[in-house]
C-alpha atoms as a PDB file:
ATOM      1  CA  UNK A   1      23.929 -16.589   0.219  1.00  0.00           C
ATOM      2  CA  UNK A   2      21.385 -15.433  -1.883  1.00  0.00           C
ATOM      3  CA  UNK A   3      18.578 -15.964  -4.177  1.00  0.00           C
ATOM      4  CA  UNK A   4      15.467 -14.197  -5.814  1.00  0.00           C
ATOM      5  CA  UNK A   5      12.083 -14.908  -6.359  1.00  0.00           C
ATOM      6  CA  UNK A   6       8.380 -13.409  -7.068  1.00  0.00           C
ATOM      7  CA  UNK A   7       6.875 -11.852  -4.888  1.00  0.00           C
ATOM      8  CA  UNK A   8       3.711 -13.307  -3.265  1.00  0.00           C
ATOM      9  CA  UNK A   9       0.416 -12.089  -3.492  1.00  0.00           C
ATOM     10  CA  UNK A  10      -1.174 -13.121  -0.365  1.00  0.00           C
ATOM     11  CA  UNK A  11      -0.501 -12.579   3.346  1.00  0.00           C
ATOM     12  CA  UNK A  12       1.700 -15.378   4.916  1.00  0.00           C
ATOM     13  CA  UNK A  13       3.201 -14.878   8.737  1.00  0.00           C
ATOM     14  CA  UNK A  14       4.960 -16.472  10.821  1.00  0.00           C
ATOM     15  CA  UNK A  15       8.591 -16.326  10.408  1.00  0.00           C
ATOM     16  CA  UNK A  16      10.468 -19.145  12.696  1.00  0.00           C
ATOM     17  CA  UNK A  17      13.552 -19.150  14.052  1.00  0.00           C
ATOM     18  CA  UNK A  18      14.784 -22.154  12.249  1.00  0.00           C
ATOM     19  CA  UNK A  19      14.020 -20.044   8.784  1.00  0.00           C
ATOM     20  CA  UNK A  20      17.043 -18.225  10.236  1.00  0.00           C
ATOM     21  CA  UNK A  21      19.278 -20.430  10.813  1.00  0.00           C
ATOM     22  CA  UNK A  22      22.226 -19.807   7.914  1.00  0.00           C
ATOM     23  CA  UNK A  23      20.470 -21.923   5.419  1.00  0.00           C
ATOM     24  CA  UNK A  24      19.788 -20.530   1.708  1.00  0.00           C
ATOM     25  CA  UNK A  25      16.793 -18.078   1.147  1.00  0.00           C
ATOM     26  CA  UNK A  26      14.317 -20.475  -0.611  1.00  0.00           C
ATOM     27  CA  UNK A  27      10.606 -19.113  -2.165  1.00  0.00           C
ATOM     28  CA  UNK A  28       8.530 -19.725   1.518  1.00  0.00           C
ATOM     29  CA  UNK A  29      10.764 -17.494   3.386  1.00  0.00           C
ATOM     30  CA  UNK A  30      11.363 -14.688   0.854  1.00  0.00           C
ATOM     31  CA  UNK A  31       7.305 -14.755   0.344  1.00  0.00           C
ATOM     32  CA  UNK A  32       7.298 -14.883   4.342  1.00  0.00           C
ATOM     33  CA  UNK A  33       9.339 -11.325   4.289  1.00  0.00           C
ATOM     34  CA  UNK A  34       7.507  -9.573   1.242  1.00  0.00           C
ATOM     35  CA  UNK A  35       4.178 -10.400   2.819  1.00  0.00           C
ATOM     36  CA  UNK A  36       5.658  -8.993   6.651  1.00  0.00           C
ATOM     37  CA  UNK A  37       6.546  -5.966   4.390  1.00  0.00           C
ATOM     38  CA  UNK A  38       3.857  -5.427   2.753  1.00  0.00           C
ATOM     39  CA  UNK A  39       1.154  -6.369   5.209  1.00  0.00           C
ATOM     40  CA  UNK A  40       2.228  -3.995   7.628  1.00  0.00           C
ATOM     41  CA  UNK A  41       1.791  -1.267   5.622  1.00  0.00           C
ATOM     42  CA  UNK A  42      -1.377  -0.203   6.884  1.00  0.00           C
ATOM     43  CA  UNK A  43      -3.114   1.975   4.058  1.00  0.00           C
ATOM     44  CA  UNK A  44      -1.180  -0.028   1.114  1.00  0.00           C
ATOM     45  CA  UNK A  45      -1.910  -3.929   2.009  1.00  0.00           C
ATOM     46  CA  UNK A  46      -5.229  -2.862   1.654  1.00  0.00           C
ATOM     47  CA  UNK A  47      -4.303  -1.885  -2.739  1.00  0.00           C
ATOM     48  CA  UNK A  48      -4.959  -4.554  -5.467  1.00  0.00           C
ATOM     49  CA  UNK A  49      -1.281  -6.201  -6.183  1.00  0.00           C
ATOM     50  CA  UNK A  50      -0.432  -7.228  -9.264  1.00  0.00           C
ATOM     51  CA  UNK A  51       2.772  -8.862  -9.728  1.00  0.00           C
ATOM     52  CA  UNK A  52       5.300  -8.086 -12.266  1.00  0.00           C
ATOM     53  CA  UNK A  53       8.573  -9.071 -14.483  1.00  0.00           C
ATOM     54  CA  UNK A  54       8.766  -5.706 -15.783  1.00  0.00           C
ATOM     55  CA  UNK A  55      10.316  -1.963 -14.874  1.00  0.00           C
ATOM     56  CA  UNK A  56       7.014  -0.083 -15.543  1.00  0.00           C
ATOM     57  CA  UNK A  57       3.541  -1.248 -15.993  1.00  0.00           C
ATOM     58  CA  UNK A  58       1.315   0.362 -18.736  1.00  0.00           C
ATOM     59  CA  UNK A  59      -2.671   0.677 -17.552  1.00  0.00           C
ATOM     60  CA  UNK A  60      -4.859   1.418 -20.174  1.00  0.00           C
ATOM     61  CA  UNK A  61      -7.401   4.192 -19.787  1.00  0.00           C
ATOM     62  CA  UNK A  62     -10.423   4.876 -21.743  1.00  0.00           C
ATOM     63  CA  UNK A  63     -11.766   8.333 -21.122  1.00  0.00           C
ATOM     64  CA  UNK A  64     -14.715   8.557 -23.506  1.00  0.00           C
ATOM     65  CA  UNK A  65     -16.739   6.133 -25.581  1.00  0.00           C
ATOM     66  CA  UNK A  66     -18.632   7.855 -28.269  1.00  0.00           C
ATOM     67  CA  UNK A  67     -21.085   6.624 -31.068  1.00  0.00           C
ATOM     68  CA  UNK A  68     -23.195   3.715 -28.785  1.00  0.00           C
ATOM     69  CA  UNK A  69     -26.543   4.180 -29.983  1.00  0.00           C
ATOM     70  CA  UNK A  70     -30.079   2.130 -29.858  1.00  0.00           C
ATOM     71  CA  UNK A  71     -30.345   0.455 -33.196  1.00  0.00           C
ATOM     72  CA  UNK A  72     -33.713  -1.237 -34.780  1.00  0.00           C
ATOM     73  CA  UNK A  73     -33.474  -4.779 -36.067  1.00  0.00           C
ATOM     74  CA  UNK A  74     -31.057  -4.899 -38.988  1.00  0.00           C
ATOM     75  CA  UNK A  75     -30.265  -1.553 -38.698  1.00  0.00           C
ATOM     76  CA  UNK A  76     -26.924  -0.113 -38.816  1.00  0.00           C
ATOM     77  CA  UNK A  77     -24.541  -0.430 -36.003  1.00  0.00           C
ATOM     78  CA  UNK A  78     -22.725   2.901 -35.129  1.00  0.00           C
ATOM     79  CA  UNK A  79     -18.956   2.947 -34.948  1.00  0.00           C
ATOM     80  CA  UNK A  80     -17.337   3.231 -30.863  1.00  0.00           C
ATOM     81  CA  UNK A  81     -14.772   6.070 -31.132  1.00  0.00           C
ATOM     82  CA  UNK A  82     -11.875   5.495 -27.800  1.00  0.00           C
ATOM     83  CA  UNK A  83     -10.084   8.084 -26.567  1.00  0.00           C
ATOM     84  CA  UNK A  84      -7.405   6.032 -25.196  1.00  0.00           C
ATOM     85  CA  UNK A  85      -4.307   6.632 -23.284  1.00  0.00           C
ATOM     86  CA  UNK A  86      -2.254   5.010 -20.895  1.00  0.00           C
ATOM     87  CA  UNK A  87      -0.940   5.343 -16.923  1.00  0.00           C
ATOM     88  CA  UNK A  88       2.852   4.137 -16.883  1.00  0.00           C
ATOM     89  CA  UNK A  89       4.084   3.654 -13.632  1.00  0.00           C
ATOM     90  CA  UNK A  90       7.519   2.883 -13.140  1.00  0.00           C
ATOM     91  CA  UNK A  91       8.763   0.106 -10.165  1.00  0.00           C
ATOM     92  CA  UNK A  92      11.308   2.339  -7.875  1.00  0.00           C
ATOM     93  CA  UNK A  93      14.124   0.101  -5.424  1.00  0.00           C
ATOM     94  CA  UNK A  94      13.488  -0.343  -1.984  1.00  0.00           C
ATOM     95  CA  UNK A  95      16.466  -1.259   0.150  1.00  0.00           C
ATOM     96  CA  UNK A  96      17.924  -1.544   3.376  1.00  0.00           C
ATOM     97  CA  UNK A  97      20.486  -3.528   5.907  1.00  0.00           C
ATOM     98  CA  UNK A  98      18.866  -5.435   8.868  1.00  0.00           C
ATOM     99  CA  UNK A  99      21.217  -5.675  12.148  1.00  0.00           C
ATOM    100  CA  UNK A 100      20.378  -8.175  14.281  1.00  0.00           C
ATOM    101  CA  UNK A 101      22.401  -9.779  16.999  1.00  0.00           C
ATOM    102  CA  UNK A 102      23.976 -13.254  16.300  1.00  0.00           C
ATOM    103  CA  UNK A 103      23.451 -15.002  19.816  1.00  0.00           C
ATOM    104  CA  UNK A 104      19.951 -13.887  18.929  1.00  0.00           C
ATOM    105  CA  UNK A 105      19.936 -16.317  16.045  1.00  0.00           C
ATOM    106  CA  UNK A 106      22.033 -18.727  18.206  1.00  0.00           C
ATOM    107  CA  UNK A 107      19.634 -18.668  21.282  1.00  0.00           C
ATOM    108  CA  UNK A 108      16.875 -21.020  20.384  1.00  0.00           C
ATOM    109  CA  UNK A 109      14.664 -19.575  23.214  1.00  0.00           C
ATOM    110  CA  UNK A 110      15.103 -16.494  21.945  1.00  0.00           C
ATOM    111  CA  UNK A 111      12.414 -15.337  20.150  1.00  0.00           C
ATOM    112  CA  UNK A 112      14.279 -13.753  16.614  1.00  0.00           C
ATOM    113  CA  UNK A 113      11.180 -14.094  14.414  1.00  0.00           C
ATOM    114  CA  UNK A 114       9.823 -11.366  15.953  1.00  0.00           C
ATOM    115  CA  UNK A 115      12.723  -9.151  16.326  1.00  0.00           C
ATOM    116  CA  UNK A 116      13.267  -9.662  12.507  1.00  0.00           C
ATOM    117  CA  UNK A 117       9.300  -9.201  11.887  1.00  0.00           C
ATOM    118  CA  UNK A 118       9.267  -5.892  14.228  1.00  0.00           C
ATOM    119  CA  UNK A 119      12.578  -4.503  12.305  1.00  0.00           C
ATOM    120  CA  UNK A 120      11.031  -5.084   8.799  1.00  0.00           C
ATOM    121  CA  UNK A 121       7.812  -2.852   9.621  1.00  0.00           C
ATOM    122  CA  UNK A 122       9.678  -0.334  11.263  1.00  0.00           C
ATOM    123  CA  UNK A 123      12.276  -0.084   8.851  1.00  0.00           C
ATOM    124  CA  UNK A 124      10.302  -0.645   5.584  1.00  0.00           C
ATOM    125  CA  UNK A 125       6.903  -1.043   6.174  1.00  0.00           C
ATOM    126  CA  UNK A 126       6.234   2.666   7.370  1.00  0.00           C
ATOM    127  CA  UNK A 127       8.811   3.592   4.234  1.00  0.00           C
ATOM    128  CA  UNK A 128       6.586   1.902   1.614  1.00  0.00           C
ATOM    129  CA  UNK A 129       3.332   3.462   3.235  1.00  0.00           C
ATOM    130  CA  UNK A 130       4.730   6.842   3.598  1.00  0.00           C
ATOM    131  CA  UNK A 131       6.520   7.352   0.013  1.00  0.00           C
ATOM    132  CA  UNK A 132       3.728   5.528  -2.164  1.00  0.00           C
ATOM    133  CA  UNK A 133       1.145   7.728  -0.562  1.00  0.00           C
ATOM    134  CA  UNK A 134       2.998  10.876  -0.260  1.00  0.00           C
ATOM    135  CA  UNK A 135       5.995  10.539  -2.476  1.00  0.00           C
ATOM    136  CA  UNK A 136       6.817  13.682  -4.348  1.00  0.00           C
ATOM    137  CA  UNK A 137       9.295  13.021  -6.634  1.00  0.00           C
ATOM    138  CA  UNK A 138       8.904  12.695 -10.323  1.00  0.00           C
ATOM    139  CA  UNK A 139      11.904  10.861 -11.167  1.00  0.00           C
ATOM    140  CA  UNK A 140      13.806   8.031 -10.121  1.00  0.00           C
ATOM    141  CA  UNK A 141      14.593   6.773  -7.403  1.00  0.00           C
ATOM    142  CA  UNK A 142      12.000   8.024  -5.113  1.00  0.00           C
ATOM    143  CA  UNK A 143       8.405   6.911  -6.223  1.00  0.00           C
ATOM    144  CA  UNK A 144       5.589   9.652  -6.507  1.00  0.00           C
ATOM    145  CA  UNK A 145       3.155   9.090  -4.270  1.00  0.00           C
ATOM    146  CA  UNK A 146      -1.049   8.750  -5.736  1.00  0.00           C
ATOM    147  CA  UNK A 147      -2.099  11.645  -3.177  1.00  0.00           C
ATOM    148  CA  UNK A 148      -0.660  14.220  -5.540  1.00  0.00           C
ATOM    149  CA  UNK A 149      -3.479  13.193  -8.437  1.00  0.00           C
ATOM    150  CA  UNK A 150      -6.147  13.095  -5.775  1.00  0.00           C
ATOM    151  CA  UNK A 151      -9.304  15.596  -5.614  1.00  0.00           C
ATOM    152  CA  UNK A 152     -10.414  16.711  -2.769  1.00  0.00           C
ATOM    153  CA  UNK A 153     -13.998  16.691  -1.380  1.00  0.00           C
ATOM    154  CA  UNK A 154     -14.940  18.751   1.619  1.00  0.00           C
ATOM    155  CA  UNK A 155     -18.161  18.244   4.315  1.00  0.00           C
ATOM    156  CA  UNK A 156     -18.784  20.300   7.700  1.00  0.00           C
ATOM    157  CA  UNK A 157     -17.154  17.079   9.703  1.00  0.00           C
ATOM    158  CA  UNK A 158     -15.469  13.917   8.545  1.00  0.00           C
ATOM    159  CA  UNK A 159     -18.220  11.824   7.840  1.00  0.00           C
ATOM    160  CA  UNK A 160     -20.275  14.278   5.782  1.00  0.00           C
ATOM    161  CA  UNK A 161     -16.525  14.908   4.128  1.00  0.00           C
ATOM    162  CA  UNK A 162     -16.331  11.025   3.497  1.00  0.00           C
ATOM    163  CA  UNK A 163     -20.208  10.574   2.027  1.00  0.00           C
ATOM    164  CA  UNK A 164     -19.186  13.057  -0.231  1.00  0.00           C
ATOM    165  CA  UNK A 165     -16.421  11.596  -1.170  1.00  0.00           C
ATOM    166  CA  UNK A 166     -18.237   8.431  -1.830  1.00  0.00           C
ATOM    167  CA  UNK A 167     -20.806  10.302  -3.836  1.00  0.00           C
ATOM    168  CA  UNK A 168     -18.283  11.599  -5.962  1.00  0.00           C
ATOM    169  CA  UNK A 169     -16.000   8.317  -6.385  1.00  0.00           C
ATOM    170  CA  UNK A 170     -19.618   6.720  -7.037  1.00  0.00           C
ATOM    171  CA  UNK A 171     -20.661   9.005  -9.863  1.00  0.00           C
ATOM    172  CA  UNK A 172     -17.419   8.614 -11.818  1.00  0.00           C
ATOM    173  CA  UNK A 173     -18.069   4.548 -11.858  1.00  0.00           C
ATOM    174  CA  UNK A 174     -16.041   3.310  -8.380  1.00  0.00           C
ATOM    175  CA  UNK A 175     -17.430   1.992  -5.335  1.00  0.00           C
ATOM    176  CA  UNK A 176     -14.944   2.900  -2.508  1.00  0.00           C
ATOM    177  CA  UNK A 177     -14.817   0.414   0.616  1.00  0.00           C
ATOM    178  CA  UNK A 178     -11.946   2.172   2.867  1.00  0.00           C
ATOM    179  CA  UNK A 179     -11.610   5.535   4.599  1.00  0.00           C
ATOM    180  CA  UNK A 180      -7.872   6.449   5.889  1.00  0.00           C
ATOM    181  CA  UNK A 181      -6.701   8.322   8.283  1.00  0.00           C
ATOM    182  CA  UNK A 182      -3.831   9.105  11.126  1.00  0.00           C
ATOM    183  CA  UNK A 183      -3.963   8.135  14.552  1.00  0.00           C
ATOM    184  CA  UNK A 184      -4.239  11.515  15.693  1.00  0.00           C
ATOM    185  CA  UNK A 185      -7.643  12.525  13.301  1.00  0.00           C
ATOM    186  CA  UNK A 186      -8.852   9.158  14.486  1.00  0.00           C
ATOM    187  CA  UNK A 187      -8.531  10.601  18.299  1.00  0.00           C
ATOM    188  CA  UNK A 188     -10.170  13.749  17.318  1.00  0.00           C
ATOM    189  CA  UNK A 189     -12.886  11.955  15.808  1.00  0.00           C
ATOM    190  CA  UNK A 190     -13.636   9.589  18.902  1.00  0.00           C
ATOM    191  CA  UNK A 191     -13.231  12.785  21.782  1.00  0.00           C
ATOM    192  CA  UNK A 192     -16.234  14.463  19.665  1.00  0.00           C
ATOM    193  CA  UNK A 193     -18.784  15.062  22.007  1.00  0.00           C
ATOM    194  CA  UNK A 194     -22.877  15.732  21.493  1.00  0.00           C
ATOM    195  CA  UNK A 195     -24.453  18.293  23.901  1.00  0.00           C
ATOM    196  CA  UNK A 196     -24.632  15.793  26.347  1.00  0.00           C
ATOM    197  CA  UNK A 197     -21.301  14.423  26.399  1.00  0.00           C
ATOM    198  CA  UNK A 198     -21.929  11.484  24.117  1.00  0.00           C
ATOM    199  CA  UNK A 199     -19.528   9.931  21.522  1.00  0.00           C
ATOM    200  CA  UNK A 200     -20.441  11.065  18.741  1.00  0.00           C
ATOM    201  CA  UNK A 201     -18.489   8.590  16.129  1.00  0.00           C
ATOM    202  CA  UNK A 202     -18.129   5.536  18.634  1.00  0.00           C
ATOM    203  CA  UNK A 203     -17.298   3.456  15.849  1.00  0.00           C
ATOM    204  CA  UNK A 204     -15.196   5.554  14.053  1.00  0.00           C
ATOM    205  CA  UNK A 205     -11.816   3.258  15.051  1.00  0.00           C
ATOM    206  CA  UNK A 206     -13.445   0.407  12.392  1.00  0.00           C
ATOM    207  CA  UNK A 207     -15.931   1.935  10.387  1.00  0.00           C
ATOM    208  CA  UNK A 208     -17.427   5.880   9.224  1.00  0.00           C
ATOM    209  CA  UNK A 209     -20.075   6.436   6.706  1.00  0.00           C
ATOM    210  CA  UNK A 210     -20.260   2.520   6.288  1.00  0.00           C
ATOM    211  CA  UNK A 211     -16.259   2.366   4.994  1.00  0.00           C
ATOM    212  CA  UNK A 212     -13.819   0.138   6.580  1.00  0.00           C
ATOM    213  CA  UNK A 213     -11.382   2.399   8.873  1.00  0.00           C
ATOM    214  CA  UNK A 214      -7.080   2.253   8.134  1.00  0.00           C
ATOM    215  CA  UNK A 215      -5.039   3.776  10.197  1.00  0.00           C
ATOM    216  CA  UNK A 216      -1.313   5.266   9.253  1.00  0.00           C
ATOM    217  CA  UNK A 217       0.775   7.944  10.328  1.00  0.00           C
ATOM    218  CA  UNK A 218       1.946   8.480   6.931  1.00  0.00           C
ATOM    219  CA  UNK A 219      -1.604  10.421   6.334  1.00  0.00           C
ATOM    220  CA  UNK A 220      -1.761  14.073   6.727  1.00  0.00           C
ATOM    221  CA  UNK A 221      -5.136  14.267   5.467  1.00  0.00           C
ATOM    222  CA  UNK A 222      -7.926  11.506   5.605  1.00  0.00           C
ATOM    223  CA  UNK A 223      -8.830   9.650   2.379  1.00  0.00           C
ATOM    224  CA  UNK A 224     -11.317   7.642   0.952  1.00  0.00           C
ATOM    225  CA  UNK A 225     -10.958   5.232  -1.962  1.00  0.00           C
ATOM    226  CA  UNK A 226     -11.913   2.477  -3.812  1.00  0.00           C
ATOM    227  CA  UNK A 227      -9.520  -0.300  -3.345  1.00  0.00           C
ATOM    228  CA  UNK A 228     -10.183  -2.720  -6.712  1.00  0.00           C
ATOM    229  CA  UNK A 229      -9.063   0.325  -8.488  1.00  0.00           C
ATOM    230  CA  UNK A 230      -5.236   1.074  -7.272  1.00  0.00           C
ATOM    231  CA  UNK A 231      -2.690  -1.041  -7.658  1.00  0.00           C
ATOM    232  CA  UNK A 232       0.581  -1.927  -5.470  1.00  0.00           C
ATOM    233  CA  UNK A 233       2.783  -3.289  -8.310  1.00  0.00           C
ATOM    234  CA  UNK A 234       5.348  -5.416  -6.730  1.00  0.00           C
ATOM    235  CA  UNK A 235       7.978  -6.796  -8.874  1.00  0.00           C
ATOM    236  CA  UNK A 236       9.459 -10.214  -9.401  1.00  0.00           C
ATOM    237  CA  UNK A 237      12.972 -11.284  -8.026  1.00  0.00           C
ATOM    238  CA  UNK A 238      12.625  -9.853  -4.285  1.00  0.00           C
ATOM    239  CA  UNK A 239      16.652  -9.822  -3.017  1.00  0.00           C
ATOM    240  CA  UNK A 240      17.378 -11.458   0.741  1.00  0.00           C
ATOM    241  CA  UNK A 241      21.267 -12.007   1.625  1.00  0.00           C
ATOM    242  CA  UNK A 242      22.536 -12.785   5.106  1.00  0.00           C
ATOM    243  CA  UNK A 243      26.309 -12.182   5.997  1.00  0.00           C
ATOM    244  CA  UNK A 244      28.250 -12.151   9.373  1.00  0.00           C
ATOM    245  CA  UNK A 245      30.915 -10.794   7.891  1.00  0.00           C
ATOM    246  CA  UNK A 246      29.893  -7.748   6.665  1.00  0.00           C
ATOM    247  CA  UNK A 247      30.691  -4.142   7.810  1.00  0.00           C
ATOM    248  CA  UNK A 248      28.737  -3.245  11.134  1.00  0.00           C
ATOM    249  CA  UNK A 249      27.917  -7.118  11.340  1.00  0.00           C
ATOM    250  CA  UNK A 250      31.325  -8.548  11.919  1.00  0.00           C
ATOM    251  CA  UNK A 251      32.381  -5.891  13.874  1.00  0.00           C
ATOM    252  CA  UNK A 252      29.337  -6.110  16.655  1.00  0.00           C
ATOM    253  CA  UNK A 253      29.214 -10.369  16.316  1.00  0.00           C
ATOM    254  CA  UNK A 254      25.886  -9.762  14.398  1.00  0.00           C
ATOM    255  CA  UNK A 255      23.703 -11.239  11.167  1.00  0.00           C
ATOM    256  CA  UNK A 256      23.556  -8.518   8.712  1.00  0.00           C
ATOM    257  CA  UNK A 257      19.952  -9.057   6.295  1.00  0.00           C
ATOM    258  CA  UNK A 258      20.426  -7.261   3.211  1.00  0.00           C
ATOM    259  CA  UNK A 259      17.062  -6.405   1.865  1.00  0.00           C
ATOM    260  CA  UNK A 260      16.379  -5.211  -1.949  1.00  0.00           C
ATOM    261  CA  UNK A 261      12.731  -5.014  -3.308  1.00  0.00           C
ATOM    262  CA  UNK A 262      10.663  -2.966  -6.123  1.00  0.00           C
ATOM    263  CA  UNK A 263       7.405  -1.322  -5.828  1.00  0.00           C
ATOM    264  CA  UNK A 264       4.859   1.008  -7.327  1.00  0.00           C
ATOM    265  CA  UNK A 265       1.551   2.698  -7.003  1.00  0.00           C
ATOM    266  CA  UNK A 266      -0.621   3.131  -9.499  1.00  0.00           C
ATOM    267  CA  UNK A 267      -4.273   4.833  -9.834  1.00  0.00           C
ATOM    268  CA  UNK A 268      -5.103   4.501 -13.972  1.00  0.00           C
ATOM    269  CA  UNK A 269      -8.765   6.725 -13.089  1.00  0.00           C
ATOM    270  CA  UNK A 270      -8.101   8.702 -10.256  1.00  0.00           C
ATOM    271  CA  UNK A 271     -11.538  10.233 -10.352  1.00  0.00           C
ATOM    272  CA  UNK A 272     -13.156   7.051  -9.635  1.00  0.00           C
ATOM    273  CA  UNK A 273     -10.710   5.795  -7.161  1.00  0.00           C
ATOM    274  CA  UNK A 274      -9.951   8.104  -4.684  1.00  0.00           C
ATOM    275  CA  UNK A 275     -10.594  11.264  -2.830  1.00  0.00           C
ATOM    276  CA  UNK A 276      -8.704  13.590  -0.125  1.00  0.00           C
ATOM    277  CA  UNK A 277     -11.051  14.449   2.822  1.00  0.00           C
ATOM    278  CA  UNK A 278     -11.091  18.415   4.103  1.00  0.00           C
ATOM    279  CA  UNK A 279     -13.634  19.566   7.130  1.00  0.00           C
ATOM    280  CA  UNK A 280     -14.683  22.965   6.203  1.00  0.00           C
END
């Protein structure tokens, strides 16, 4: 049993048990899974989505206006010369199996919505986060990830580092609200000590330099960015199956969940959306 629909673009939790229980993959349940993917991606939930029918999504990017002018009453108006061009990003496949025991979904005490919630953020969440970030391949069917068009901006510690940055995305016309980083910079932030043993970023775990904190271990190097201005494309017709009967599944008296999504990452101005941190 199958069936496809588009993707959501809000949060929704919750998955029950009873969404479980062998019937047909309707719209609520299929938005329940994108959403469980997608939200627990830590750095990407955080991107503008922007749903779509297509392969690839074409952003349009103006990169100079020339010829505004002030003007007298009745006087002439000058002619706006664009130099335009365009950011084409193109949706790559996201898929995996899901193994999950059967007298799971049998035992009504047993609590499967979080098993199945728990398996889709460890098995795709940290893959979406990871390869749309990082992602170094050009062509199909990996994704490249938006750190590889990134400047970087440096600062003596990270929160000089990440004003900088927000100087910089600021000049160029963006207004970044997030700073990202790993687990482990976010320790070695918080054990900085003053000369008298005091924390010297207490806050560091939910805010720095007045920017929301996001944590993910897919981040080698902190970040800061402007979040209205990059783009998780998710695309329409999100693919759920269930099957006892298939290999691995039949075999161990399990529920096989066949998973089959598209995504992208797109940043049409980098310069104005996001920097790369580096403590000199």
């Amino acid at each position: 049993m199958s069936t496809t629909t588009p993707a959501p673009t809000a949060v929704l939790t919750g998955l029950t048990t009873a969404d479980f229980g062998g019937q047909p993959f309707g719209p609520q349940l299929i938005a329940h899974i994108v959403s469980t993917i997608v939200g627990g991606s830590p750095v990407t939930s955080t991107f503008t989505r922007l749903a779509t029918n297509r392969d690839s999504v074409a952003f349009p990017i103006v990169s100079d206006v020339t010829g505004a002018a002030w003007v007298p009453e009745l006087g002439e108006i000058p002619a706006l010369n664009l130099s335009d061009s365009t950011d084409t990003v193109t949706v790559a496949k996201l898929a995996g199996l899901l193994t999950v025991s059967k007298e799971a979904f049998d035992d009504a005490s047993f609590p499967v919505e979080r098993q199945v919630e728990r398996l889709l953020v460890d098995k795709f969440s940290a893959k979406l986060d990871s390869d749309l970030l990082n992602g170094s391949t050009p062509t199909p069917p990996a994704p490249t990830g938006i750190l590889a068009g990134a400047a970087s901006v440096s600062g003596t510690d990270l929160e000089l580092a990440a004003i900088n940055a927000m100087v910089a995305i600021e000049t160029a016309g963006g207004h970044p609200d997030y700073i990202a980083m790993s687990p482990t910079t976010l320790g070695q932030v918080l054990s900085e000590r003053d000369s008298q043993d005091r924390p010297l970023w207490r806050d560091a775990a939910t805010s720095l330099a007045g920017l929301r904190t996001v944590l993910s271990p897919a981040l080698t190097t902190p970040i800061v960015y402007d979040s209205s201005r990059i783009y998780l494309v998710i695309r329409d017709g999100f693919h759920v199956a269930m099957s006892d009967t298939a290999d691995g599944a039949w075999d161990h008296y399990a529920i096989s969940l066949r998973l089959v999504g598209r995504f992208a990452c797109a940043v049409p101005d980098a310069n104005s959306a996001i920097r790369t941190l580096t403590v000199a």
